[in-house]
PDB file of N, CA and C in Angstrom:
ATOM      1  N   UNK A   1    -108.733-159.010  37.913  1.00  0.00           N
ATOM      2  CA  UNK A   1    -107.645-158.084  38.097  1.00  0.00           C
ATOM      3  C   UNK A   1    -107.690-157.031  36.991  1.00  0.00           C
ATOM      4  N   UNK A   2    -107.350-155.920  37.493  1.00  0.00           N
ATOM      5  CA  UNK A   2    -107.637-154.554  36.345  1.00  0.00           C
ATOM      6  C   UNK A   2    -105.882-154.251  35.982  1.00  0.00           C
ATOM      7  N   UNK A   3    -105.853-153.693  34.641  1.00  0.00           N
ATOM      8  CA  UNK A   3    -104.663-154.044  33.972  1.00  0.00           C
ATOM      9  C   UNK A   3    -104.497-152.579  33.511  1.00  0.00           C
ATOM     10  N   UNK A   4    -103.652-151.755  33.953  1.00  0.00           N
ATOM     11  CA  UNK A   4    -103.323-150.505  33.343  1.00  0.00           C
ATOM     12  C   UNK A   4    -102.055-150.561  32.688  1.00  0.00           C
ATOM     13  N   UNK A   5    -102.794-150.017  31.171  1.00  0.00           N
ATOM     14  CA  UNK A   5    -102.302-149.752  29.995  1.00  0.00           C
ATOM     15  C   UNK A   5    -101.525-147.764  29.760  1.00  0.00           C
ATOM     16  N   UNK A   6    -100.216-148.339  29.527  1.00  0.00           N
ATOM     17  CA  UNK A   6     -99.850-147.037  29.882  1.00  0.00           C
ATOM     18  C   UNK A   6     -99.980-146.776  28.198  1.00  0.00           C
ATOM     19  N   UNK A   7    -100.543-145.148  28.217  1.00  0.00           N
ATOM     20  CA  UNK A   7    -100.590-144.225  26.821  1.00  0.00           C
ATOM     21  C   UNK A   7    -100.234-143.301  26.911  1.00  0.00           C
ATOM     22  N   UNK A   8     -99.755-142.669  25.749  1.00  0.00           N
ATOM     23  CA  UNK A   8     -99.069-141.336  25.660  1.00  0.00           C
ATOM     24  C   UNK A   8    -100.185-140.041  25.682  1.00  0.00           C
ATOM     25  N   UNK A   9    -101.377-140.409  26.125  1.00  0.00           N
ATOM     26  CA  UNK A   9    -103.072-139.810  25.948  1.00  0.00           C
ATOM     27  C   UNK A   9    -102.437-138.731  27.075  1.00  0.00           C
ATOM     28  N   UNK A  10    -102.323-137.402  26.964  1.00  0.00           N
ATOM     29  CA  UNK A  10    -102.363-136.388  27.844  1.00  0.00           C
ATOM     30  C   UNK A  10    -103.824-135.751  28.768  1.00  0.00           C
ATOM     31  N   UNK A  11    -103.781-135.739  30.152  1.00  0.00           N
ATOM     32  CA  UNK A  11    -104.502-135.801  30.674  1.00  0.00           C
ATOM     33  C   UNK A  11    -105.134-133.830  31.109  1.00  0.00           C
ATOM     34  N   UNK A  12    -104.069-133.213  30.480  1.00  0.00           N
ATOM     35  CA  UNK A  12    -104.249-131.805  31.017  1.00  0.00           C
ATOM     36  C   UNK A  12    -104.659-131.021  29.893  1.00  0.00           C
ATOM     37  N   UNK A  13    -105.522-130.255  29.878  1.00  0.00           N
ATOM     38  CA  UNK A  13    -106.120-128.680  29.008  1.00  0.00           C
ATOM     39  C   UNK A  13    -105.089-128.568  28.458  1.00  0.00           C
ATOM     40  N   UNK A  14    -104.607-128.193  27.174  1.00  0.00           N
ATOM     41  CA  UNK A  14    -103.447-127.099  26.787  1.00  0.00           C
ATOM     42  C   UNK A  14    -104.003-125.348  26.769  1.00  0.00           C
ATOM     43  N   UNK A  15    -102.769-125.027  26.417  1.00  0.00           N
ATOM     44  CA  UNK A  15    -103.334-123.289  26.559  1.00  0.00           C
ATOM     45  C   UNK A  15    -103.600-123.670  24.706  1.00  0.00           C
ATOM     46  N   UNK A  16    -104.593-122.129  24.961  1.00  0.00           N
ATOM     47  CA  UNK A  16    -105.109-122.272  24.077  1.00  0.00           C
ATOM     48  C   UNK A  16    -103.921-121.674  22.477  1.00  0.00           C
ATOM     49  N   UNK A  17    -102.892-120.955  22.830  1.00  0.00           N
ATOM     50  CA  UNK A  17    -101.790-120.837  22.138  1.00  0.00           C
ATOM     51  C   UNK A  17    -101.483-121.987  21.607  1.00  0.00           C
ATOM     52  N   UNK A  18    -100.948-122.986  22.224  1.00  0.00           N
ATOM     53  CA  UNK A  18    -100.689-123.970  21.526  1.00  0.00           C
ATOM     54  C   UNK A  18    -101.404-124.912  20.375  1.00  0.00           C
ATOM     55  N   UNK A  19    -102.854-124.766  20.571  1.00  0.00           N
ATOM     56  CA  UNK A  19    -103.691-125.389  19.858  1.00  0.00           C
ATOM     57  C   UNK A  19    -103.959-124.629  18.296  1.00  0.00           C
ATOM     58  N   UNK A  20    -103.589-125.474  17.261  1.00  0.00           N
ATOM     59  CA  UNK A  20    -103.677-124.870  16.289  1.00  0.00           C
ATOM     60  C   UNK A  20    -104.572-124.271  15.492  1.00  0.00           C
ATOM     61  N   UNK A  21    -105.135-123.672  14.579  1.00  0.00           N
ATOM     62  CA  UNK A  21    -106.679-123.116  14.123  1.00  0.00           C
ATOM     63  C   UNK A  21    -106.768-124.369  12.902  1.00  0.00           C
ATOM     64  N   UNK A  22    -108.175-124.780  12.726  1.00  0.00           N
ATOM     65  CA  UNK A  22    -108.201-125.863  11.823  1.00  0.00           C
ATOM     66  C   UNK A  22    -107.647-125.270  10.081  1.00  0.00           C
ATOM     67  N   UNK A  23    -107.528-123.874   9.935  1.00  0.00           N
ATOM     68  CA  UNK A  23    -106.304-123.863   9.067  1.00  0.00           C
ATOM     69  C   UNK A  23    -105.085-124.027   8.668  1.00  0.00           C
ATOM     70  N   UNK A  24    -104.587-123.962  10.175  1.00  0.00           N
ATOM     71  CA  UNK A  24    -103.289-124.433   9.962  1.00  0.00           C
ATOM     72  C   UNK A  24    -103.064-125.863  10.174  1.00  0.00           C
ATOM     73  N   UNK A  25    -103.969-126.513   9.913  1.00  0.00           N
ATOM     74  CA  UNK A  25    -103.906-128.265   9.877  1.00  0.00           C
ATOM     75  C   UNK A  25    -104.734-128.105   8.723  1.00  0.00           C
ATOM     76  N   UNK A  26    -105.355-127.848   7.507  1.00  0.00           N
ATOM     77  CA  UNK A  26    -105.543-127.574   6.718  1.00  0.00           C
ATOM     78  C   UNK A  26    -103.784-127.526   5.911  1.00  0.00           C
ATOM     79  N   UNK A  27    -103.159-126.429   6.205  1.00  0.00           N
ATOM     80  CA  UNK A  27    -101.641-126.073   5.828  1.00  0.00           C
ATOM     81  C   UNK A  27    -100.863-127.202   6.103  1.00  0.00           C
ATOM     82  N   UNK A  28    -100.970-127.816   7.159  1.00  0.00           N
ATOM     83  CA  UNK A  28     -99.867-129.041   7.103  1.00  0.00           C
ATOM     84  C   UNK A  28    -100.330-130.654   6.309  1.00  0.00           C
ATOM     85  N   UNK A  29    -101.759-130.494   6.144  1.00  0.00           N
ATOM     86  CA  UNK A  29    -102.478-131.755   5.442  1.00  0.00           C
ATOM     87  C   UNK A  29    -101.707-131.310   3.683  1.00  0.00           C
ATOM     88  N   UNK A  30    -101.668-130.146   3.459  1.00  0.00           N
ATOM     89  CA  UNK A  30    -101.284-129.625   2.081  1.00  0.00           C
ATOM     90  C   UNK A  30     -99.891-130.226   2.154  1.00  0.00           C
ATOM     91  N   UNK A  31     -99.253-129.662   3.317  1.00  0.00           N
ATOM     92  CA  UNK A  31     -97.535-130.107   2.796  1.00  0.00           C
ATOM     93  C   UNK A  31     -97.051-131.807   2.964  1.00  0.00           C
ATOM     94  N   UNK A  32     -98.254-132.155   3.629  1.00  0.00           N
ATOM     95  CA  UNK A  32     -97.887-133.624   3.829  1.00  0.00           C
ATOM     96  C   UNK A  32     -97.962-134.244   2.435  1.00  0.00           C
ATOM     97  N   UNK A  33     -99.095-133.622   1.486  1.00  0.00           N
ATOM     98  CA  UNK A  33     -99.261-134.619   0.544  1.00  0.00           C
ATOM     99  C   UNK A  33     -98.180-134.569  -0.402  1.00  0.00           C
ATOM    100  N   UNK A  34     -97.312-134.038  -1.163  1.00  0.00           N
ATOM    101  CA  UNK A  34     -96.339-134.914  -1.370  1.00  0.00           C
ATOM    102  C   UNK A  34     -95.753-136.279  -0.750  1.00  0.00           C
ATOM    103  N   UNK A  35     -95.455-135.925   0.119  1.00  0.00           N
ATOM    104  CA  UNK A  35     -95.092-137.270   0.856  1.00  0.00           C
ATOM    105  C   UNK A  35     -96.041-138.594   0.806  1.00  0.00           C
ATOM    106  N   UNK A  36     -97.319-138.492   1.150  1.00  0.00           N
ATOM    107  CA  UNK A  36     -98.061-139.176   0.694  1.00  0.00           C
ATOM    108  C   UNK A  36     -97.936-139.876  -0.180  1.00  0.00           C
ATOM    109  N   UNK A  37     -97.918-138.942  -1.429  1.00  0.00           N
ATOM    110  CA  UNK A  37     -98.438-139.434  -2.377  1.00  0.00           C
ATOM    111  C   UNK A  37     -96.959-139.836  -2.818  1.00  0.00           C
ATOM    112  N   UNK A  38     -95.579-140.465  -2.530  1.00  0.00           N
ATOM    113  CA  UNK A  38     -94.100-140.615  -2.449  1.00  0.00           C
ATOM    114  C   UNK A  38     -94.713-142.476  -1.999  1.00  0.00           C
ATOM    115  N   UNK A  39     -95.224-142.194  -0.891  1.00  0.00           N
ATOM    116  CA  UNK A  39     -95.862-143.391  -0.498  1.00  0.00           C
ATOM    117  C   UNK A  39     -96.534-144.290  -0.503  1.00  0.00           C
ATOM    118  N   UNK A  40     -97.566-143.967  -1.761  1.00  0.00           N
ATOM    119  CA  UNK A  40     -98.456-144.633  -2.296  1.00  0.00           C
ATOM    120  C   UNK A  40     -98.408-146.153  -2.421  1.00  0.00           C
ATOM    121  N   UNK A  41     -97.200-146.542  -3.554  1.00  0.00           N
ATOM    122  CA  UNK A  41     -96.771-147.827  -3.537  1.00  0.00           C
ATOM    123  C   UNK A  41     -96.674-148.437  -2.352  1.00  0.00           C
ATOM    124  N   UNK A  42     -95.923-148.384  -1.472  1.00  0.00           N
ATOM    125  CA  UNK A  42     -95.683-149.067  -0.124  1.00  0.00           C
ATOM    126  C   UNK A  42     -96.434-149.473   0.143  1.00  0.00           C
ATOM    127  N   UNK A  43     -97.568-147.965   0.700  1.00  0.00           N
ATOM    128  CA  UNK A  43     -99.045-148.525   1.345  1.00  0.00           C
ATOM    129  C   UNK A  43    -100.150-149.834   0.262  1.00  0.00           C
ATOM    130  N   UNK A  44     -99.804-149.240  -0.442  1.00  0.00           N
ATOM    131  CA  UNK A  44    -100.287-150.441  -1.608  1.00  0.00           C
ATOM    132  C   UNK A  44     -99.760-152.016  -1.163  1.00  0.00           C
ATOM    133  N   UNK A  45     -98.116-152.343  -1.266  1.00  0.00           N
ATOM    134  CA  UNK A  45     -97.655-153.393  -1.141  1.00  0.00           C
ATOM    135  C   UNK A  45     -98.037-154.384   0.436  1.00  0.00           C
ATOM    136  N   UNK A  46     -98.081-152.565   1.205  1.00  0.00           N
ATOM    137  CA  UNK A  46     -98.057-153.146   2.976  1.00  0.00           C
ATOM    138  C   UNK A  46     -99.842-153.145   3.220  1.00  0.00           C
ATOM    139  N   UNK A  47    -100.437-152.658   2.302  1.00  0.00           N
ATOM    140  CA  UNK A  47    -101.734-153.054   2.377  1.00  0.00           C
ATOM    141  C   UNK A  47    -102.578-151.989   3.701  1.00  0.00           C
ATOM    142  N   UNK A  48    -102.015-151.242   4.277  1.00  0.00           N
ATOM    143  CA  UNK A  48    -101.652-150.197   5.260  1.00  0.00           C
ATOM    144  C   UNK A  48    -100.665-149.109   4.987  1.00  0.00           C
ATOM    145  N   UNK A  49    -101.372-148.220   6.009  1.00  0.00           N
ATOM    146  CA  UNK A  49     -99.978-146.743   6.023  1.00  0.00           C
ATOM    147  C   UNK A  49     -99.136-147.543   6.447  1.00  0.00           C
ATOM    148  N   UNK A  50     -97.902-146.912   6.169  1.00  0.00           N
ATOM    149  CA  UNK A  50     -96.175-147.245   6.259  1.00  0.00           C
ATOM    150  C   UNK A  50     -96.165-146.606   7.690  1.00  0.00           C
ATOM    151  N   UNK A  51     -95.125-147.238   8.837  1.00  0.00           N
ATOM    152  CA  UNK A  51     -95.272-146.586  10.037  1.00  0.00           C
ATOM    153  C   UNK A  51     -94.519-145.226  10.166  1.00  0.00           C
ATOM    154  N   UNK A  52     -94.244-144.906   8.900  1.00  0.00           N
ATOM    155  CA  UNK A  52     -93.491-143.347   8.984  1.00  0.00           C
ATOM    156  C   UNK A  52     -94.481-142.212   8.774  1.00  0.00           C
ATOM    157  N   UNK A  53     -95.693-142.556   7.557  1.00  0.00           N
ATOM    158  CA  UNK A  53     -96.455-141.889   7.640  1.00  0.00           C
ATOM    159  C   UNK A  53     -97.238-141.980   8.701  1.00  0.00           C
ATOM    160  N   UNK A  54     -97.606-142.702   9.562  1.00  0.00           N
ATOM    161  CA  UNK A  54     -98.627-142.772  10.650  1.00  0.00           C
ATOM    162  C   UNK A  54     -97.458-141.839  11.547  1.00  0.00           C
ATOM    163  N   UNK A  55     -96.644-142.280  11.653  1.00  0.00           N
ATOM    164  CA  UNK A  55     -95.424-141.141  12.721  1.00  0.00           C
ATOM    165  C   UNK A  55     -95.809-140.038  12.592  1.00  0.00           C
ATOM    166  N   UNK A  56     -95.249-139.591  10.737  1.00  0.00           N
ATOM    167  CA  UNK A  56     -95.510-138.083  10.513  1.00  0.00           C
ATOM    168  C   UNK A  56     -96.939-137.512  10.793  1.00  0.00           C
ATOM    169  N   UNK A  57     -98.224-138.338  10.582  1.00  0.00           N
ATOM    170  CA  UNK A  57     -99.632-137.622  10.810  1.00  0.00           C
ATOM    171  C   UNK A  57     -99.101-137.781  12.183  1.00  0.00           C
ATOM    172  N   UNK A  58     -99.110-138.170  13.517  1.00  0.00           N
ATOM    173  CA  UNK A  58     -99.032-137.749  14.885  1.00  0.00           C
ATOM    174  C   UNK A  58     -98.233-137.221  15.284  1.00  0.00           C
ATOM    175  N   UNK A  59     -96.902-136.694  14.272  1.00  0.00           N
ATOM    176  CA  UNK A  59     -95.969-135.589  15.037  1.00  0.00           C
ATOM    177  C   UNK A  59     -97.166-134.112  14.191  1.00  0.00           C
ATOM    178  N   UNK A  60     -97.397-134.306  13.472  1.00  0.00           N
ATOM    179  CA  UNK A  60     -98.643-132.989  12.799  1.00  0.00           C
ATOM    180  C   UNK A  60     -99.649-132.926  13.647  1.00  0.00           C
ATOM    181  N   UNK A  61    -100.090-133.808  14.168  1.00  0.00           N
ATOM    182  CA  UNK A  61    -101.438-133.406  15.473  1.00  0.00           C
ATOM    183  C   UNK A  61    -102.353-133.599  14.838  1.00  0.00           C
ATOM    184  N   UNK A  62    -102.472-134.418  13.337  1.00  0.00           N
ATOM    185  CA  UNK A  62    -103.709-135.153  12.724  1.00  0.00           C
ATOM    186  C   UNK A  62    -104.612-135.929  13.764  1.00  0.00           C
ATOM    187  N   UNK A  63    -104.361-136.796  14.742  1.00  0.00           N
ATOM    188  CA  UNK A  63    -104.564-137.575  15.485  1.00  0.00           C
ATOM    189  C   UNK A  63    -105.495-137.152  16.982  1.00  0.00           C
ATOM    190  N   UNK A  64    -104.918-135.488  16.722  1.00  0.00           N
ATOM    191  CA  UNK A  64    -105.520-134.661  17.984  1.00  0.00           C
ATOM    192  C   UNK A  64    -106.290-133.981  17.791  1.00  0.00           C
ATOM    193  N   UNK A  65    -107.003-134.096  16.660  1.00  0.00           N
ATOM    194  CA  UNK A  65    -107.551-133.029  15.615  1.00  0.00           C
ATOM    195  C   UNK A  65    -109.209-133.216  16.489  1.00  0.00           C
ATOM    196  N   UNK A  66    -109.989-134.457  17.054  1.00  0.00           N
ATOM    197  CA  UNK A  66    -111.030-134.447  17.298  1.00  0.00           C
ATOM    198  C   UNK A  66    -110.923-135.006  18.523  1.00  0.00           C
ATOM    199  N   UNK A  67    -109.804-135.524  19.575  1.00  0.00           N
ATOM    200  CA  UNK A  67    -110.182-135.474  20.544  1.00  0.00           C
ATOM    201  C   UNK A  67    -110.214-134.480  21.311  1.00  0.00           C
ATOM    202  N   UNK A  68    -111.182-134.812  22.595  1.00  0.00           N
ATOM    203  CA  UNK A  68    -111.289-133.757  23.039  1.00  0.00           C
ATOM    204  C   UNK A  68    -110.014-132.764  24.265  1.00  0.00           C
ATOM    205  N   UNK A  69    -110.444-131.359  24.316  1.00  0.00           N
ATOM    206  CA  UNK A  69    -109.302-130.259  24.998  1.00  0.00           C
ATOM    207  C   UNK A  69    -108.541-131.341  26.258  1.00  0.00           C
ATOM    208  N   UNK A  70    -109.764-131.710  27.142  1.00  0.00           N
ATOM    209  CA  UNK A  70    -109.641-132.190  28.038  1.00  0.00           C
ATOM    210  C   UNK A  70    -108.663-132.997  28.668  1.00  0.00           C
ATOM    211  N   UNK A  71    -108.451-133.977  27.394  1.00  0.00           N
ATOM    212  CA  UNK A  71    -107.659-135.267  27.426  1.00  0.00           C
ATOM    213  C   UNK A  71    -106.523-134.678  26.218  1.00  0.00           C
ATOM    214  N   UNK A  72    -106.457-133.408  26.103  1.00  0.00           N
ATOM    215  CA  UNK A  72    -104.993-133.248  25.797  1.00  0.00           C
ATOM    216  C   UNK A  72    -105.285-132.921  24.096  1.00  0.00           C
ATOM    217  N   UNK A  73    -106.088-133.008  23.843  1.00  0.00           N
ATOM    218  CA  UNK A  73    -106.695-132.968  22.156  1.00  0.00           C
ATOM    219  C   UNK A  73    -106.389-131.736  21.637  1.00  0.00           C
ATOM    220  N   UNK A  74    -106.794-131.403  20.618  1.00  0.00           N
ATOM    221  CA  UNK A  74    -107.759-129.925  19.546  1.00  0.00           C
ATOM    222  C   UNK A  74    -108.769-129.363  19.979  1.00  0.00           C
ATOM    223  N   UNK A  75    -109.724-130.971  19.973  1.00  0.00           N
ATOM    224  CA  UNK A  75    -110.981-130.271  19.899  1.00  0.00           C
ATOM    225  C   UNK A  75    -111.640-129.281  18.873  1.00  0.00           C
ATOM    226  N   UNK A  76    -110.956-129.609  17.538  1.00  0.00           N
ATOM    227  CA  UNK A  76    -111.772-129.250  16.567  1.00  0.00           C
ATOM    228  C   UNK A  76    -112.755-129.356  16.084  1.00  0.00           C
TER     229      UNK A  76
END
């Protein structure tokens, strides 16, 4: 029996407006690191990212950065 796994993986092209230039994910990797680095300890204690930072990299589109257009990505 085949088992479909539902994901939040987008299946459509975006326009290309929406897709950011790898500078401006460059610009948001800059403003994240404070925070980061706020976090350090945690990730230390939890031995892993904290699930807020994993939140914040996928509300930034860190995550979309190399998949591909196709499936909803960057495509950087």
């Amino acid at each position: 029996m085949t088992q479909v796994i539902p994901t939040d993986v987008q299946t459509t092209k975006q326009s290309q407006s929406s897709i950011p230039s790898g500078e401006d994910m460059v610009l948001r990797a800059n403003e994240l690191l404070p925070t980061l680095k706020s976090r350090t300890a945690q990730a230390d204690e939890l031995r892993r990212l904290p699930d807020e930072t994993v939140a914040e990299m996928k509300r930034l589109g860190f995550f979309r950065m190399l998949q591909p257009a196709r499936w909803g990505g960057y495509e950087l």
